[in-house]
Protein backbone atom coordinates (compact mmCIF):
# COMPACT_ATOMS: atom_id res chain seq x y z
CA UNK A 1 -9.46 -8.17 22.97
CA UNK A 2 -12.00 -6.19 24.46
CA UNK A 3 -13.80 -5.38 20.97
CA UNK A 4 -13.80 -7.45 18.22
CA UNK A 5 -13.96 -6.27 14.22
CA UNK A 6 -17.42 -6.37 13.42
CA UNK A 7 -18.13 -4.70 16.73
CA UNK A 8 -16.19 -1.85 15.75
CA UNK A 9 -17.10 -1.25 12.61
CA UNK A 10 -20.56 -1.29 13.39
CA UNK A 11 -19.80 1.78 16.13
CA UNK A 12 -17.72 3.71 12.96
CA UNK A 13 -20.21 3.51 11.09
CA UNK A 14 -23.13 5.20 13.23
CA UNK A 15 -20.38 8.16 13.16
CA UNK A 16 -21.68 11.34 13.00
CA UNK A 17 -23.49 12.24 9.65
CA UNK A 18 -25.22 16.02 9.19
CA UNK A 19 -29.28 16.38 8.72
CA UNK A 20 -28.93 17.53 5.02
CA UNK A 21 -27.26 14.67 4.20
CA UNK A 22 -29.26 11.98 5.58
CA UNK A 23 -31.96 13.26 3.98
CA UNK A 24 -29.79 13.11 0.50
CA UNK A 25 -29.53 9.57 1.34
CA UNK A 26 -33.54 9.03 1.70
CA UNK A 27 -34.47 10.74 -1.22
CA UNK A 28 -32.03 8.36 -3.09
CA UNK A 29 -32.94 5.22 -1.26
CA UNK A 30 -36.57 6.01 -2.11
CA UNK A 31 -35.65 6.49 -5.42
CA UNK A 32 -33.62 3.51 -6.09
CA UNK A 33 -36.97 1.79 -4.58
CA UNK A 34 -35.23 -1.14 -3.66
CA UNK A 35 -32.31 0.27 -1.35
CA UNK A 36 -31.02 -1.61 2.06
CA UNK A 37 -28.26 0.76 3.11
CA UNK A 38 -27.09 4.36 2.03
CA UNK A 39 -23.28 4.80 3.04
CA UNK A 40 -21.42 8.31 3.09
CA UNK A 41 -17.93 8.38 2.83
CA UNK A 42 -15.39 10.64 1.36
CA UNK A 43 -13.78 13.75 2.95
CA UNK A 44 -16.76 15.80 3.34
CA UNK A 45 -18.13 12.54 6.05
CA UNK A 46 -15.00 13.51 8.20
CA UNK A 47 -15.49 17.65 8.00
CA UNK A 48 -19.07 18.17 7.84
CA UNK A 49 -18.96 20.31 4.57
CA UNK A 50 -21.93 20.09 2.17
CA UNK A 51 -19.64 21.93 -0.30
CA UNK A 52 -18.30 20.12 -3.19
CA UNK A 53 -19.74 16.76 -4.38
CA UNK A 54 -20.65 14.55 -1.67
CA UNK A 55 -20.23 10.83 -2.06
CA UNK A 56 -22.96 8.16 -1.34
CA UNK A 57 -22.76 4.26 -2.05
CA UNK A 58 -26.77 2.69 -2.66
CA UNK A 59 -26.70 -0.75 -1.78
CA UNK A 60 -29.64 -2.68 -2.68
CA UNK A 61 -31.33 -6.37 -2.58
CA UNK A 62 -31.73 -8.50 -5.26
CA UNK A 63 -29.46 -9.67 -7.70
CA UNK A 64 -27.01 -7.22 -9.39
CA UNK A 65 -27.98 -6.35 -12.85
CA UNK A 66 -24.88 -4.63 -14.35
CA UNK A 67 -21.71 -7.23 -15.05
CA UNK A 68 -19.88 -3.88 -14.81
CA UNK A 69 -21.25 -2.06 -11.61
CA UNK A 70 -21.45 -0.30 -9.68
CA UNK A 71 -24.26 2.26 -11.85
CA UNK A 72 -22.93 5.94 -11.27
CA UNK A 73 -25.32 8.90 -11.10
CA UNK A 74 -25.03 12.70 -10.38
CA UNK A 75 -27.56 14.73 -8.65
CA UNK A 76 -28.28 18.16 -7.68
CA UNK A 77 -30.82 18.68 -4.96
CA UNK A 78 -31.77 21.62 -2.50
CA UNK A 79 -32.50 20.75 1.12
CA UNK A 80 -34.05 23.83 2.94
CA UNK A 81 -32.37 26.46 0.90
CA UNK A 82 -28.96 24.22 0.60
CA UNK A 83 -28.21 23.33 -2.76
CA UNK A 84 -26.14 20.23 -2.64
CA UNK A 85 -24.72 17.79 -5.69
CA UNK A 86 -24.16 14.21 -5.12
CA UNK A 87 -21.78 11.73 -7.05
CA UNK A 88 -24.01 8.37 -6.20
CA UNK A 89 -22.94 4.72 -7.07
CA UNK A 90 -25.41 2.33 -7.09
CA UNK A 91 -25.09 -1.74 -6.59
CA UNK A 92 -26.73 -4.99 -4.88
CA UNK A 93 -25.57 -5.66 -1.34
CA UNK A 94 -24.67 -8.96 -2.22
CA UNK A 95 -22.53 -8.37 -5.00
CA UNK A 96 -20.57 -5.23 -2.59
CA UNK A 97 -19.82 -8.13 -0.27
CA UNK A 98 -18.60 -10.27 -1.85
CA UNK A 99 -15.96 -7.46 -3.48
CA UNK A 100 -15.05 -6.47 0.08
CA UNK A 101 -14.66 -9.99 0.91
CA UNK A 102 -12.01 -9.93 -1.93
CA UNK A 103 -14.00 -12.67 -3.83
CA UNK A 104 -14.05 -11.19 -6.66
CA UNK A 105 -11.74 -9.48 -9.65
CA UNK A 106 -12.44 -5.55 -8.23
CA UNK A 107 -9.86 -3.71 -5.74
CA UNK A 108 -11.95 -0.62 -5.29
CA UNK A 109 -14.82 -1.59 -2.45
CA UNK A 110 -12.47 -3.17 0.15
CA UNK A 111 -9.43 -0.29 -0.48
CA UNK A 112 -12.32 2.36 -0.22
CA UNK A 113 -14.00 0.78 2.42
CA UNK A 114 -11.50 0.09 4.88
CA UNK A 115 -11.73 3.68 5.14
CA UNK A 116 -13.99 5.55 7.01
CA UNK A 117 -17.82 5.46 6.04
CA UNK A 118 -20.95 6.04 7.66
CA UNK A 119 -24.54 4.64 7.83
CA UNK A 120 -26.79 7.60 6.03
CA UNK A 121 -29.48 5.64 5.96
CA UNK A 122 -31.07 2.16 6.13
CA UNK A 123 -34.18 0.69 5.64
CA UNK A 124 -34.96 -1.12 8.81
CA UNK A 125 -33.83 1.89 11.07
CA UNK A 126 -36.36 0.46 13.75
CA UNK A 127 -34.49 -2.65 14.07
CA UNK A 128 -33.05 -3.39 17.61
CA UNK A 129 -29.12 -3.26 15.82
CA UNK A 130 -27.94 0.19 15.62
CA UNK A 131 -26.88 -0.67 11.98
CA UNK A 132 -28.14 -3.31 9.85
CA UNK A 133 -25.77 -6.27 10.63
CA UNK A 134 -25.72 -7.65 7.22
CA UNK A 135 -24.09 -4.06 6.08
CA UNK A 136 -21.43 -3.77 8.76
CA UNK A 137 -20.22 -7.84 8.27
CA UNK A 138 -20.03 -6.57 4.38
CA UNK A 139 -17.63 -3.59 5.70
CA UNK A 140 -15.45 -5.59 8.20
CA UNK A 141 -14.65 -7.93 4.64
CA UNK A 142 -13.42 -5.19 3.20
CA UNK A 143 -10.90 -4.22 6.73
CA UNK A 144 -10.59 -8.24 6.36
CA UNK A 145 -9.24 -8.51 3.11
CA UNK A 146 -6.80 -5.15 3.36
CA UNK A 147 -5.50 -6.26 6.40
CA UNK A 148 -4.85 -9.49 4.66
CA UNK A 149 -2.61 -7.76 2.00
CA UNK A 150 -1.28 -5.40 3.74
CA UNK A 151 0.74 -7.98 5.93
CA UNK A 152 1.84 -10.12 2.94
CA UNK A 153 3.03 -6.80 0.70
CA UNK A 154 4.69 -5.27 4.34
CA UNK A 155 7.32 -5.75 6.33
CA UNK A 156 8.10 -8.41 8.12
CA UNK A 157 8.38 -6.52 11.22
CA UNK A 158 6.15 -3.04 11.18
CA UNK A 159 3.92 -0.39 12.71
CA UNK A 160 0.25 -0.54 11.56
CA UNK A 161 1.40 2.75 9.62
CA UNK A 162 3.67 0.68 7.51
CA UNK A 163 1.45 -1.71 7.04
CA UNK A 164 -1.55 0.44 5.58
CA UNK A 165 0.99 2.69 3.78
CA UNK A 166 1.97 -0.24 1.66
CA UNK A 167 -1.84 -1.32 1.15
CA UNK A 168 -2.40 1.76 -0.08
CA UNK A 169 0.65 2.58 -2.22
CA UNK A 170 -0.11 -0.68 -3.88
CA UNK A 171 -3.72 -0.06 -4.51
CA UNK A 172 -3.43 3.46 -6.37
CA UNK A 173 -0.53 1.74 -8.30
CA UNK A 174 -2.68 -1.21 -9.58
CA UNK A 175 -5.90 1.36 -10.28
CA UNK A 176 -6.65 3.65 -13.27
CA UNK A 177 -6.11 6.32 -11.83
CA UNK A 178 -3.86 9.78 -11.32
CA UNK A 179 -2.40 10.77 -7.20
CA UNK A 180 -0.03 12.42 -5.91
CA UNK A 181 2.77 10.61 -4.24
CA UNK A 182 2.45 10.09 -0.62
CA UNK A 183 -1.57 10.30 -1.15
CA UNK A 184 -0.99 7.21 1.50
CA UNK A 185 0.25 9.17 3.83
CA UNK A 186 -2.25 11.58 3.89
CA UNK A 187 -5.41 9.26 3.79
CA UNK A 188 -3.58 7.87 7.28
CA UNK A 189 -3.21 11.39 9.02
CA UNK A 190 -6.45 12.35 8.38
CA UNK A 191 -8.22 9.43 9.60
CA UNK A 192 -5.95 8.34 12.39
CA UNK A 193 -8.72 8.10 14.84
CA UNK A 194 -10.20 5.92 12.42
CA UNK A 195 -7.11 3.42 12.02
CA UNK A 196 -5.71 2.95 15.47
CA UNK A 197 -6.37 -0.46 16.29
CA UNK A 198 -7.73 -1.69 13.20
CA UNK A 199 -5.31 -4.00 11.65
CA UNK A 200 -5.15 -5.99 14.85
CA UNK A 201 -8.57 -6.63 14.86
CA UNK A 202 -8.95 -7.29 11.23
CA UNK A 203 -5.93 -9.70 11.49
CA UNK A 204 -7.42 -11.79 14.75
CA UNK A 205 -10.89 -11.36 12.45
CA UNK A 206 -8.75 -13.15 9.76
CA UNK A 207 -7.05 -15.82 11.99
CA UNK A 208 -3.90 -14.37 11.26
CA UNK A 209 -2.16 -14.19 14.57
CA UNK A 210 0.85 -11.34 15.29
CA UNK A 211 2.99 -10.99 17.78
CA UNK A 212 3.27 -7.50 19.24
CA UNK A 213 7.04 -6.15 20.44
CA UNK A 214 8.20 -4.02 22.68
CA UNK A 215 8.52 -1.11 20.77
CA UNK A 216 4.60 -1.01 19.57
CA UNK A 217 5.48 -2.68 16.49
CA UNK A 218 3.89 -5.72 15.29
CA UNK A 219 5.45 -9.02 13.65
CA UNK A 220 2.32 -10.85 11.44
CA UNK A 221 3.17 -14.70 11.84
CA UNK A 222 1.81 -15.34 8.28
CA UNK A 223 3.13 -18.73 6.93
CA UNK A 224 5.25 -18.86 3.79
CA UNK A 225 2.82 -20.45 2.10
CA UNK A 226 -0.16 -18.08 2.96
CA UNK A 227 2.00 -15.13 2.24
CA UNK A 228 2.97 -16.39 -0.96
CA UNK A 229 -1.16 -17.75 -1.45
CA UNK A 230 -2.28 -14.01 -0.55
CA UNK A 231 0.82 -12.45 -3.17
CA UNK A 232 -0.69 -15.05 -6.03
CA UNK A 233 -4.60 -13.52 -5.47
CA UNK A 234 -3.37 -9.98 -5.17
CA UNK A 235 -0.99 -10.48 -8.67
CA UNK A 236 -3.90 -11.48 -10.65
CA UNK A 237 -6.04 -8.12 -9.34
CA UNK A 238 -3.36 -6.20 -9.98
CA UNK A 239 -2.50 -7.31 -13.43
CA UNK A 240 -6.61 -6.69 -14.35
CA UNK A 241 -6.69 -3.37 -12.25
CA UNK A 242 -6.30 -1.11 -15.09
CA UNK A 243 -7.98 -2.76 -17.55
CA UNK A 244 -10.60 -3.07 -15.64
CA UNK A 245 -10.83 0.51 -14.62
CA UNK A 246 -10.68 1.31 -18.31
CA UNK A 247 -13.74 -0.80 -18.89
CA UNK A 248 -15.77 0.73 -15.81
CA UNK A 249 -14.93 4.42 -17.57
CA UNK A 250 -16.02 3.46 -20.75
CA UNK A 251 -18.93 2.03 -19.24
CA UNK A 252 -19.71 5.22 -17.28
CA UNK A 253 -19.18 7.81 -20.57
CA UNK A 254 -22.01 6.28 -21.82
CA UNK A 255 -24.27 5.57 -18.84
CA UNK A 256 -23.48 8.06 -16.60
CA UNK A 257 -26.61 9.23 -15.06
CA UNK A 258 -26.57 13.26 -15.26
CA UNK A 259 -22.97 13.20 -16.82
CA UNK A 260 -23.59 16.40 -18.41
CA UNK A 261 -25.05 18.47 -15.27
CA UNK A 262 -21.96 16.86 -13.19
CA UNK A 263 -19.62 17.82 -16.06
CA UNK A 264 -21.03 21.75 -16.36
CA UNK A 265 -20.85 22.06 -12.69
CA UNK A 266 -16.84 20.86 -12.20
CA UNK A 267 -16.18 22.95 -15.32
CA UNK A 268 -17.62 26.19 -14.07
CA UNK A 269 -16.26 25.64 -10.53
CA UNK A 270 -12.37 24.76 -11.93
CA UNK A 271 -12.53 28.04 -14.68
CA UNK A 272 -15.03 29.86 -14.03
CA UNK A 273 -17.07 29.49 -17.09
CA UNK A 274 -20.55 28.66 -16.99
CA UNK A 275 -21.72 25.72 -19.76
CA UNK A 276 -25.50 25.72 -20.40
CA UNK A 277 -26.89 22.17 -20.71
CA UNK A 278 -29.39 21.86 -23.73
CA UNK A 279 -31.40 18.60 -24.17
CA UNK A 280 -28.78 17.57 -26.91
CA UNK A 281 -25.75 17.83 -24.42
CA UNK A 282 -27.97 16.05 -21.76
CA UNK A 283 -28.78 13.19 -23.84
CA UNK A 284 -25.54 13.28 -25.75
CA UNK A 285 -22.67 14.13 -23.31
CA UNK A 286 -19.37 12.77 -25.33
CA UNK A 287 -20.43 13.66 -28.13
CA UNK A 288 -21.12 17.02 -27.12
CA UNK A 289 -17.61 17.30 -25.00
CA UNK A 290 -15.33 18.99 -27.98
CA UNK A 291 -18.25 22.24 -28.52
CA UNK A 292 -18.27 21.99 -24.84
CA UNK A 293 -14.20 22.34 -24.89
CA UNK A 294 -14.06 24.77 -27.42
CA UNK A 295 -16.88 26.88 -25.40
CA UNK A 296 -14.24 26.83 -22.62
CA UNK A 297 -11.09 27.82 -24.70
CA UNK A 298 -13.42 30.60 -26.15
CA UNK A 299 -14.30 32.11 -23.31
CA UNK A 300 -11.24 31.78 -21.22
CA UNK A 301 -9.70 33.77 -23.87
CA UNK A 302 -12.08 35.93 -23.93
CA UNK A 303 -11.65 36.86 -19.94
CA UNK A 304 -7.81 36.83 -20.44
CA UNK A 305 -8.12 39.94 -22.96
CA UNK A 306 -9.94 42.22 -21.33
CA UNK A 307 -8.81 44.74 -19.14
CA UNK A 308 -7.91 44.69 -15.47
């Protein structure tokens, strides 16, 4: 192969990411104080919108200091007249490795990151590497370990479509979390570019050789035993998958960095209906979610009598 994994990765990730948001991604790396790498991912990375709520992953050194990570924030911020909002999750390099490398309980870094991400920012941006290499080995674990279950859960004869699509239809399944069916089949149309020729390369990554037919399908030679091995790990993350998600959202109701200001905003932009944050509702924002609610129900009601 002309390119191997980690090469590739390391080229998707200096994709294309717009001025405004790179310098989102400084002003949070700065903040954090101790950030290595900023990565952008989400649907606004692949159309260049700064509407919405873009998404940003702060990986920093050091040990991790939540058991349940990674820390979620919102922020608001206006770049040369451009107001833009930010959902921003926060964790130690280390500990996002390792989770991509599938070593430990979590199925959310290496599903999310075998998608498309880019490189917003990074601390040693001088180096001779284009991207730090410690960051793009901790993103070819996560193409690593989906590749890995994608052939065991496949077919045994497939197209890297079928493949993927059964990653993915597994993943959503084992997560907390509400799609729409065939939510596989989109995330692979829209980022074609982005998976042609990937599970080969994760698979030779992965010493998992694969015989390729004819007909530009691909036969996996996984072993009995490693398919039934990879089945075994996959069975225990799926069995803790909700739970788990349960605990991170309990977690997040009450630590939730700007919870409130992210809440107001989606509320006003789904109905209409603007929701003034006082310190209380700030400080306070579960408790203050039912006078929030009723707020809503008030004034939707309110718009619905009057008069065309």
């Amino acid at each position: 192969m002309t390119q191997d994994l980690e090469g590739r990765v390391s080229q998707a990730l200096q994709r294309p990411v717009v001025p405004e948001v790179r310098a989102f991604a400084e002003r949070l790396a700065l903040a954090a104080g101790n950030a290595v790498a900023v990565l952008f991912y989400g649907s606004n990375l692949r159309t260049g919108s700064l509407e919405g709520v873009l998404d940003f992953y702060v990986l920093t050194e050091g040990p991790q200091v939540e058991k349940i990570w990674p820390r979620v924030s919102y922020h608001e911020w206006t770049c040369e007249g451009v107001p833009l909002r930010a959902k921003v999750a926060t964790m130690a390099l280390e500990t996002f490795r390792a989770a991509a490398a599938g070593e430990l309980l979590d199925t959310t870094i290496w599903a999310r990151f075998v998608q498309p991400s880019g490189m917003a920012w990074q601390r040693d941006a001088a180096a001779l590497a284009p991207v730090d290499p410690t960051v793009s080995t901790a993103v070819s674990g996560a193409a690593r370990t989906a590749a890995r279950l994608a052939v065991a859960l496949g077919p045994e004869t497939g197209t890297a479509e079928d493949y993927w699509r059964a990653l993915f239809r597994a993943t959503y399944a084992a997560e907390f979390r509400v799609e729409k069916a065939g939510r596989e089949d989109s995330i692979l149309s829209v980022n074609r570019e982005h998976f042609d020729g990937l599970l080969p390369l994760a698979l030779a990554a992965d010493d998992i050789r694969f015989e390729r037919l004819p007909n530009g399908t691909l036969r996996p030679q996984l072993s009995a035993r490693d398919r039934s091995r990879t089945l075994d790990w996959w069975k225990r993350r799926q069995r803790l998958g909700k739970p788990y998600n349960v605990l991170r959202l309990i977690k997040a109701s009450t630590t939730f960095e700007g919870a409130a200001r992210y809440a107001a905003w989606k509320i006003e932009r789904h109905t209409g209906v603007p929701v003034a944050i006082t310190p209380w509702r700030e400080r306070h924002p579960v408790l203050s979610a039912p006078g929030v609610l009723w707020h809503v129900w008030r004034a939707k009601k309110a718009m619905e009598r009057k008069p065309a």
